[in-house]
N, C-alpha and C. Protein backbone atom coordinates (compact mmCIF):
# COMPACT_ATOMS: atom_id res chain seq x y z
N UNK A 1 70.81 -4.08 -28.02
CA UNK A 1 70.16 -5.36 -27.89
C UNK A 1 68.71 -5.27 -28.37
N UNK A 2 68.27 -6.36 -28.86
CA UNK A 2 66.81 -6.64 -29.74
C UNK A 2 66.20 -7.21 -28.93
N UNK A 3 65.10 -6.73 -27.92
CA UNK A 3 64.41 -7.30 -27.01
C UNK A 3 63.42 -7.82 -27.59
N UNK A 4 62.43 -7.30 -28.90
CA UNK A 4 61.28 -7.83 -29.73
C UNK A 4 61.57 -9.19 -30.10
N UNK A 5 62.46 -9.73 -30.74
CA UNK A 5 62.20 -10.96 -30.77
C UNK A 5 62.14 -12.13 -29.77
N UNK A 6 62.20 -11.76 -28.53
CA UNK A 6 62.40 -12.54 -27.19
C UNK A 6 60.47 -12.53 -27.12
N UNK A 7 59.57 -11.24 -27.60
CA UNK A 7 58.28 -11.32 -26.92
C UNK A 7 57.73 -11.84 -27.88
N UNK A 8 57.06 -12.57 -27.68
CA UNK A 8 55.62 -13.25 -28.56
C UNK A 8 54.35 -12.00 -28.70
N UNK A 9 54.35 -12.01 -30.35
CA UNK A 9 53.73 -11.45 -31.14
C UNK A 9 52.09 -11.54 -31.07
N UNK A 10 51.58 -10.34 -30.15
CA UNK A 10 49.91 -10.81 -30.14
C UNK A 10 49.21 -9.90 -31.36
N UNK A 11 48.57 -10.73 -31.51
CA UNK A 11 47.51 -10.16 -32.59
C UNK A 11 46.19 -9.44 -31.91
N UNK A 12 45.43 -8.78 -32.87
CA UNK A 12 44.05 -8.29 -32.80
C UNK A 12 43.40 -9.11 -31.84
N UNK A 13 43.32 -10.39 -32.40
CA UNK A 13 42.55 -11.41 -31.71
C UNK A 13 42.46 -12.18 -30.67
N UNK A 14 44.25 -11.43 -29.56
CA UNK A 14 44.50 -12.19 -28.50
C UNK A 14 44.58 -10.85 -27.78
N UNK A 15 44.27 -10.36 -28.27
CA UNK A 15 44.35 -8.43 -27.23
C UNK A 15 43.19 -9.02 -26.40
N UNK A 16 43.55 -8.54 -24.85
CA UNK A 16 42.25 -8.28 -24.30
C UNK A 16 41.38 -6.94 -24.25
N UNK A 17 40.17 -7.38 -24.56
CA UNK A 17 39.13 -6.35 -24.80
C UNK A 17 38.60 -5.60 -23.64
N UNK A 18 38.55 -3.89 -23.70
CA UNK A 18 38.03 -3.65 -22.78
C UNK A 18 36.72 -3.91 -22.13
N UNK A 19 36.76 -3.90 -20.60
CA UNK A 19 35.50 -4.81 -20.06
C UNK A 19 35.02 -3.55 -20.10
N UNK A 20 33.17 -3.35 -20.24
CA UNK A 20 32.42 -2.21 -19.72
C UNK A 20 32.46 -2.25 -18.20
N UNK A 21 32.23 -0.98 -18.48
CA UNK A 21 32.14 -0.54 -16.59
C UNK A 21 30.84 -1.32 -16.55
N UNK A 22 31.02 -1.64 -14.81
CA UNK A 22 30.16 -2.56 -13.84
C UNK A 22 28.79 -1.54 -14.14
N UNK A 23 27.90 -1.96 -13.99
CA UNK A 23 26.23 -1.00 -13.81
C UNK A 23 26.08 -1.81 -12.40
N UNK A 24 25.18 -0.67 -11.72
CA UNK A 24 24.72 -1.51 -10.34
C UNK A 24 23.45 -2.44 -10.73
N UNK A 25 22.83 -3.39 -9.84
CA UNK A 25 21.55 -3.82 -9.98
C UNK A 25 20.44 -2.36 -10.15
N UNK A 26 20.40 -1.49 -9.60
CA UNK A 26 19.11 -0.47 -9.44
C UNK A 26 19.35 0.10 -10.89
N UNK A 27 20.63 0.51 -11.41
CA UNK A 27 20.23 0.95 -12.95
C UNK A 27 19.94 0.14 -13.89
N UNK A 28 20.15 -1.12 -13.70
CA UNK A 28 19.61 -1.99 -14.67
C UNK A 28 18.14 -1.95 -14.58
N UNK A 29 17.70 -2.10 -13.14
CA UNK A 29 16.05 -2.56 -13.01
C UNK A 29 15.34 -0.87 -13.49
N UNK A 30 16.09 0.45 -13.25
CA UNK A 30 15.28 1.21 -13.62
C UNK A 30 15.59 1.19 -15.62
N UNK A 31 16.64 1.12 -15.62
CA UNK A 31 16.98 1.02 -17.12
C UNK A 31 15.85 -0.43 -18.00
N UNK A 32 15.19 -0.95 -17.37
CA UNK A 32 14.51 -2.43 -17.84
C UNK A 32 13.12 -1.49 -17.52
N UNK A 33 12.91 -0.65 -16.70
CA UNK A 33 11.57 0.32 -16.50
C UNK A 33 11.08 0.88 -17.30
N UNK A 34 12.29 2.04 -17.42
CA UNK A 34 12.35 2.56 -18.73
C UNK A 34 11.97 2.38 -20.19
N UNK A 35 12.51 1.08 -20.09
CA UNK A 35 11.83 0.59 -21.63
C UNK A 35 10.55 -0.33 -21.93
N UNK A 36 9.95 -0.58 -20.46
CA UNK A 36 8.99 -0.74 -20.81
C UNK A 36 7.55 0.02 -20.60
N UNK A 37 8.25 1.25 -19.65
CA UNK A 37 7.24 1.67 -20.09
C UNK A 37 7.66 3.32 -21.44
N UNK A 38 8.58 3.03 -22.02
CA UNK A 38 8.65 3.84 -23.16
C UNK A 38 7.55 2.90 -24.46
N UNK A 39 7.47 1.41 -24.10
CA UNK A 39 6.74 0.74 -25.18
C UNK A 39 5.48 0.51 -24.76
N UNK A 40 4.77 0.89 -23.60
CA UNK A 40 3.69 1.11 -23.53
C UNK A 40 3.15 2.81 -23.70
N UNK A 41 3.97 3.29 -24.12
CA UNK A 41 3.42 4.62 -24.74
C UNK A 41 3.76 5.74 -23.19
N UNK A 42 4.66 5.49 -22.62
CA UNK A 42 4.50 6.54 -21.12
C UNK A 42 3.51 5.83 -20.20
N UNK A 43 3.03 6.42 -19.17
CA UNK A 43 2.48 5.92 -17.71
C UNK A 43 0.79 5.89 -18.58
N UNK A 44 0.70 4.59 -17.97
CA UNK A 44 -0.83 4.49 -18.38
C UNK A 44 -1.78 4.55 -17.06
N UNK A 45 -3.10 5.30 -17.72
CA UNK A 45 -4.13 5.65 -16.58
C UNK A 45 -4.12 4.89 -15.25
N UNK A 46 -4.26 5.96 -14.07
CA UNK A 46 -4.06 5.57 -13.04
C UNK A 46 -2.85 5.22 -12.52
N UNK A 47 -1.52 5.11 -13.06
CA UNK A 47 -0.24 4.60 -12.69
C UNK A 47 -0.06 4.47 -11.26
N UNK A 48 0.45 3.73 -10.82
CA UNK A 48 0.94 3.76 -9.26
C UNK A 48 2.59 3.83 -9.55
N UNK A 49 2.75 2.56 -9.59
CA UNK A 49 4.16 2.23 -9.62
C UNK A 49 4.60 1.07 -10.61
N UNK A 50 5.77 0.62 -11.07
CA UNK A 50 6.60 -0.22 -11.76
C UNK A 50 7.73 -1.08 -11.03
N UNK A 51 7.48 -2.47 -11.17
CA UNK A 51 8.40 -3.08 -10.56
C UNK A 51 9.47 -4.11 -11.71
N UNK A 52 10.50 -4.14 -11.46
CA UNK A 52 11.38 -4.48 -12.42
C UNK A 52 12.45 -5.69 -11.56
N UNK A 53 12.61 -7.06 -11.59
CA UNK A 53 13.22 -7.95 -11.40
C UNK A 53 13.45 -9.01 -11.82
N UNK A 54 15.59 -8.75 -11.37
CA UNK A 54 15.88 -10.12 -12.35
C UNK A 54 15.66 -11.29 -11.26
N UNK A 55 14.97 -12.22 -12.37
CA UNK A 55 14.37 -13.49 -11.50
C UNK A 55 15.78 -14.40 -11.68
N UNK A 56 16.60 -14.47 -12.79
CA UNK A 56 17.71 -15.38 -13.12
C UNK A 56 17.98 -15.11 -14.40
N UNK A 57 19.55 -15.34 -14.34
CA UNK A 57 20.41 -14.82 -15.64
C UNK A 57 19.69 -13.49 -16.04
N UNK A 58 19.41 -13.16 -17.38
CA UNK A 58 18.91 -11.87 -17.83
C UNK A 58 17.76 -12.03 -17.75
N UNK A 59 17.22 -12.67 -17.03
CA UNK A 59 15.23 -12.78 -17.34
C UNK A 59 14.77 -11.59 -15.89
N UNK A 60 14.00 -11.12 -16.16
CA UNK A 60 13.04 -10.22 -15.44
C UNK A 60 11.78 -10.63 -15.55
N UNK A 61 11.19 -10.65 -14.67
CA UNK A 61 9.75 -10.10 -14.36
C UNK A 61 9.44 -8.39 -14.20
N UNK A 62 8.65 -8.22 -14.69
CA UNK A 62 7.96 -6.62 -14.68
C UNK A 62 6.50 -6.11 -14.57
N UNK A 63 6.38 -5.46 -13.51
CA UNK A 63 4.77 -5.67 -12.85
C UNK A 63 4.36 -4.30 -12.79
N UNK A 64 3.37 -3.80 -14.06
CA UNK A 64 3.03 -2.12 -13.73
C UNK A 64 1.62 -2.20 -12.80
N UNK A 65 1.72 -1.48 -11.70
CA UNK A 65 0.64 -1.32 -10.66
C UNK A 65 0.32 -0.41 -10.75
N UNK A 66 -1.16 -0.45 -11.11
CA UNK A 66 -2.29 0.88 -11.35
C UNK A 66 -3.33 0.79 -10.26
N UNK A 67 -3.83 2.56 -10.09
CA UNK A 67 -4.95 2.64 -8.70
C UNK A 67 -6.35 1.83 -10.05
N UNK A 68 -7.33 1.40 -8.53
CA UNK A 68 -8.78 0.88 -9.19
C UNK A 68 -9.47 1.16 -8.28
N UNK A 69 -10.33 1.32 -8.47
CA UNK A 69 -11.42 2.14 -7.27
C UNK A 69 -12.37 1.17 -6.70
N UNK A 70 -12.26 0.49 -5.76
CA UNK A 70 -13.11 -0.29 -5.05
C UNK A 70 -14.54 0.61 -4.21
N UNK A 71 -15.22 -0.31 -4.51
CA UNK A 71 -16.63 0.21 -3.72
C UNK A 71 -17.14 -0.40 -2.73
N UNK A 72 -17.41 -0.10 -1.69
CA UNK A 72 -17.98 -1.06 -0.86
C UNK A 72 -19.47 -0.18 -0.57
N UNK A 73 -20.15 -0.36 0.41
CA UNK A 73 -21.62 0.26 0.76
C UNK A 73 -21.24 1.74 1.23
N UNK A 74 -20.17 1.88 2.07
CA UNK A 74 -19.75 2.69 2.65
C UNK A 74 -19.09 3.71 2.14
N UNK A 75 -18.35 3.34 1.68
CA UNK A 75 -17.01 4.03 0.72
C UNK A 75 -16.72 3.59 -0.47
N UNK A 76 -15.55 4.37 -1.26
CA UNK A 76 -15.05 4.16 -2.60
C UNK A 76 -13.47 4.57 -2.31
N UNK A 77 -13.37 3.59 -2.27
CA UNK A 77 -11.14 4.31 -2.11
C UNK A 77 -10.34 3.53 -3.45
N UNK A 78 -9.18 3.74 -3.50
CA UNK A 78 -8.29 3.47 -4.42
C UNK A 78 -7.64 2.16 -3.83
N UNK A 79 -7.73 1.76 -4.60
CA UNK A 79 -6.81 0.39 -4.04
C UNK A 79 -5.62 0.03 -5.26
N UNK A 80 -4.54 -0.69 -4.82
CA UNK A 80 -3.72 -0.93 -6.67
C UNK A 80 -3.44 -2.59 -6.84
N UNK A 81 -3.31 -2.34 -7.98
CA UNK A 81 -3.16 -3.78 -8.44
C UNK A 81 -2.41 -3.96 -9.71
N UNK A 82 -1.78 -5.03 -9.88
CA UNK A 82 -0.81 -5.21 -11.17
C UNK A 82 -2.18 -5.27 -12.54
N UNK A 83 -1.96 -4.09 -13.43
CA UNK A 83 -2.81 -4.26 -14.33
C UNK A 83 -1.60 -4.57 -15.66
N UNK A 84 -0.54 -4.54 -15.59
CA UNK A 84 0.56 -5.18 -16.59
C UNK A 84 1.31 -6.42 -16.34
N UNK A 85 2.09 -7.42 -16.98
CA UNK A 85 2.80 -7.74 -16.26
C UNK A 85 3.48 -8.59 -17.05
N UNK A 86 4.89 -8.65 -17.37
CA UNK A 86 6.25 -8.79 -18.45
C UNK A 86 6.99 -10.37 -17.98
N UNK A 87 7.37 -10.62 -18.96
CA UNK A 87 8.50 -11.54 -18.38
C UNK A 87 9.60 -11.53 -19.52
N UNK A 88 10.51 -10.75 -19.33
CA UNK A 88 11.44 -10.10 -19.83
C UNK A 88 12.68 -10.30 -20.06
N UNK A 89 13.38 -10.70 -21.26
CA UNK A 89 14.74 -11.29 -21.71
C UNK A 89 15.48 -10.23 -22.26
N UNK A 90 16.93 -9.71 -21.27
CA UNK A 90 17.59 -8.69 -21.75
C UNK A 90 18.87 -9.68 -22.09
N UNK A 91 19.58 -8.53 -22.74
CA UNK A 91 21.23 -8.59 -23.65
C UNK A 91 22.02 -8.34 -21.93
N UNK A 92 22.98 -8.32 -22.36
CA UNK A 92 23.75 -7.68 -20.96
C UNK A 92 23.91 -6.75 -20.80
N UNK A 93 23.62 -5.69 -21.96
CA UNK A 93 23.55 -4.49 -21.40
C UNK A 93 22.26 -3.89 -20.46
N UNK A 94 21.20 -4.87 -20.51
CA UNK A 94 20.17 -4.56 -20.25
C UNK A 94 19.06 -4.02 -20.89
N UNK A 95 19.52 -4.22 -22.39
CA UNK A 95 17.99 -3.54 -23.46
C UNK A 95 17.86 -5.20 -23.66
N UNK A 96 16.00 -5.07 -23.82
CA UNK A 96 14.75 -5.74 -23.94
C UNK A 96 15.51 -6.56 -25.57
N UNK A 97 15.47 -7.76 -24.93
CA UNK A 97 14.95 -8.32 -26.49
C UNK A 97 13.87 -9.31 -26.87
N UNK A 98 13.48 -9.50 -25.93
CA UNK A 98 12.00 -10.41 -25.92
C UNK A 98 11.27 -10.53 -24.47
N UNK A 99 9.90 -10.03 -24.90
CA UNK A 99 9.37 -10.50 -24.03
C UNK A 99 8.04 -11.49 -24.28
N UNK A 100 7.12 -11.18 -23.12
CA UNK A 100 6.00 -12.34 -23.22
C UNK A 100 5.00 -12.44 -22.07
N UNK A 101 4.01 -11.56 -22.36
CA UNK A 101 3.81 -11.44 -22.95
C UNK A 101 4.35 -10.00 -24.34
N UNK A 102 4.19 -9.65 -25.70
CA UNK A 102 4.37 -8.40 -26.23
C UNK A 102 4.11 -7.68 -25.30
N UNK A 103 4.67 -6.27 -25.20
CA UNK A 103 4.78 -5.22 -24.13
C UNK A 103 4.17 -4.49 -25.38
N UNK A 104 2.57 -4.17 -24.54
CA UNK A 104 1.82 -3.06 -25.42
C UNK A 104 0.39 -2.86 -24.81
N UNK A 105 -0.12 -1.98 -24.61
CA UNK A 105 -0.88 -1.37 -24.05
C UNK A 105 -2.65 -2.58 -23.68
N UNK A 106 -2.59 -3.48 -25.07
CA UNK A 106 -3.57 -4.48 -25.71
C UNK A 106 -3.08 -5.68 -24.12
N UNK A 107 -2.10 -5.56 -24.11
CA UNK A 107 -1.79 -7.00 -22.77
C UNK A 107 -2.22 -6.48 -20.99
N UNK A 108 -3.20 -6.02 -20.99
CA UNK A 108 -3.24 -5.41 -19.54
C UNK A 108 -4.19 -7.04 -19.55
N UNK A 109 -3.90 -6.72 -17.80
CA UNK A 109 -4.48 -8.48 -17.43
C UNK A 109 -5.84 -8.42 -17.39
């Protein structure tokens, strides 16, 4: 018995495609870190920390926080503050394709 002609014939174009594996939220936001600060040249003076969030759909905000040295009469301590700060349009994989301001060393606030 000829069972092939009973099944309907799929093509290339009705195959389903494999889905990529799931990424969690934390590798995306460090993977969105990553590249921005690979385009600001590595950790710029004073670095504290990097914050990376999706605000909606693929958009991020991205906030690099650097120490600054406050003075008062008394003392001089470190204090931090956002001296970068991104608003960031990824693909779904999560690489950068526009941001805004340019991500480059010239945009500190």
């Amino acid at each position: 018995m000829n069972d092939t002609k009973d099944k309907p014939k799929t093509s290339d174009k009705t195959k389903a495609k494999a889905k990529p594996k799931p990424v969690s939220k934390k590798e995306l936001e460090n993977f969105v870190s990553e590249q921005v600060m690979s385009k600001l040249g590595g950790r710029p003076s004073k670095f504290h920390s990097i914050r990376s969030k999706n605000v909606f759909d693929n958009k991020w905000r991205v906030d690099v926080f650097c120490y600054v040295e406050t003075a008062t009469e008394n003392a001089v301590y470190l204090d931090k503050r956002i001296d970068y700060s991104f608003f960031v349009s990824t693909d779904d994989s999560g690489k950068i394709i526009k941001s805004d301001p340019k991500i480059s060393t010239q945009s500190k606030i």
